[in-house]
Protein backbone atom coordinates (compact mmCIF):
# COMPACT_ATOMS: atom_id res chain seq x y z
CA UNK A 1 -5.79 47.23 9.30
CA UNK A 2 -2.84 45.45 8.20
CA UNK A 3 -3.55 41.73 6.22
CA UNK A 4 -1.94 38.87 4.77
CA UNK A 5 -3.41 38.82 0.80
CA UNK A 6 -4.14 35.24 -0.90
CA UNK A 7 -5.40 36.07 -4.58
CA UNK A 8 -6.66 32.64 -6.80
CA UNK A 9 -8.52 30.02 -6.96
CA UNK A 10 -9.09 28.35 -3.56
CA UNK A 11 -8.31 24.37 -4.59
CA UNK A 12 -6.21 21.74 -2.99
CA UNK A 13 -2.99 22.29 -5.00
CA UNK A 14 -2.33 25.65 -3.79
CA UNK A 15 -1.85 24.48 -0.33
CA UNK A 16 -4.16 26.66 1.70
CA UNK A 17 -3.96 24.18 4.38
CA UNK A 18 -0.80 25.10 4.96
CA UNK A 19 -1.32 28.23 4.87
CA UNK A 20 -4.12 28.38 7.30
CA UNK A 21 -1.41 26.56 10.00
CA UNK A 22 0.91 28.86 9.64
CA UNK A 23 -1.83 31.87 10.30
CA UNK A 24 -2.80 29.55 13.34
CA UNK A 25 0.58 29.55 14.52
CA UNK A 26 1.42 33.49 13.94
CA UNK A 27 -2.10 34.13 15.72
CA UNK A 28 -0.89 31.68 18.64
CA UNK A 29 2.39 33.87 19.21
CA UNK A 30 0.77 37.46 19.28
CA UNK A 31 0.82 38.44 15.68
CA UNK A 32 -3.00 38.91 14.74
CA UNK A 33 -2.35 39.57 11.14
CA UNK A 34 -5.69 38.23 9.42
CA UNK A 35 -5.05 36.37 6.39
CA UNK A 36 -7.80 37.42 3.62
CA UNK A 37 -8.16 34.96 1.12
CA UNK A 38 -9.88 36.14 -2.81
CA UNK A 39 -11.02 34.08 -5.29
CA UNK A 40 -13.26 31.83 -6.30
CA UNK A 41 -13.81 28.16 -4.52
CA UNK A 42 -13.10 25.20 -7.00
CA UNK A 43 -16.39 22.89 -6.99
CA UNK A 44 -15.48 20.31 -3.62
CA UNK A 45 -12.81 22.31 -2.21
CA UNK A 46 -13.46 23.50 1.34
CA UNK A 47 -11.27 24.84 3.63
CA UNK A 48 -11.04 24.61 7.04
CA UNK A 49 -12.32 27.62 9.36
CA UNK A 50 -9.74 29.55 11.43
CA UNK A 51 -9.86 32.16 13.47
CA UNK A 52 -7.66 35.26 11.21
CA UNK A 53 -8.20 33.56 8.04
CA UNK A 54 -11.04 35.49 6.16
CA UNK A 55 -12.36 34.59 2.61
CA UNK A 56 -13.41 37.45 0.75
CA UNK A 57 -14.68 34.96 -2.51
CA UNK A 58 -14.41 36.36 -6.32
CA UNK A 59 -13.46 39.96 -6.46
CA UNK A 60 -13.87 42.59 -9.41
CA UNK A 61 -10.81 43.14 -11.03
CA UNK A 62 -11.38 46.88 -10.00
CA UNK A 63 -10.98 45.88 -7.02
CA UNK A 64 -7.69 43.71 -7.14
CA UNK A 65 -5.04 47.03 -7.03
CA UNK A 66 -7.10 48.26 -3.29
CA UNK A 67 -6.56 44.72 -2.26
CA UNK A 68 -3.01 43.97 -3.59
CA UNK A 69 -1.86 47.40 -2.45
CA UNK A 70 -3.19 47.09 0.32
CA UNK A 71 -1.71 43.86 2.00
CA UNK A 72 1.09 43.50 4.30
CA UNK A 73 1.90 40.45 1.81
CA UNK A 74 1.22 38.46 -0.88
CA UNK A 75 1.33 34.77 -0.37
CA UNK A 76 1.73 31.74 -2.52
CA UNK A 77 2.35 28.54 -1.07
CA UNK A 78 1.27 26.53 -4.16
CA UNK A 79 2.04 23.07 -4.42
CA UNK A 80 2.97 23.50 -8.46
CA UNK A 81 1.45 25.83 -10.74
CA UNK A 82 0.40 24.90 -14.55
């Protein structure tokens, strides 16, 4: 099955609202491409639930060349990074 790959910490700055939209919208026009998201959740940070956005939570690093390899893409709509 084909997915979108998010891999970090889930926290405001990386701008997984936006992300989540744009899944929404892709979903809306026919393209049900699920969006997996892996990491951990920074303490507070929530996102809102959406149908084709899945999150997966901390992963082994074992794991992270299945899931990279894997995905149709790798996204990164961060705000800034430190």
């Amino acid at each position: 099955e084909p997915y979108f790959l998010y891999l970090g910490t889930l926290e405001e700055r990386k701008n997984l609202e936006v992300l989540g939209e744009a899944i929404e919208r892709l979903w809306a026009r026919g393209c049900r491409v699920p969006l997996w998201l892996a990491g951990r959740a920074r303490k507070g940070f929530a996102l809102r639930k959406r149908d084709g956005v899945v999150e997966l939570g901390w992963q082994p690093e074992e794991r992270l060349p299945e899931l990279l390899s894997g995905a149709r893409a790798v996204v990164y709509p961060s705000h800034y990074e430190g």
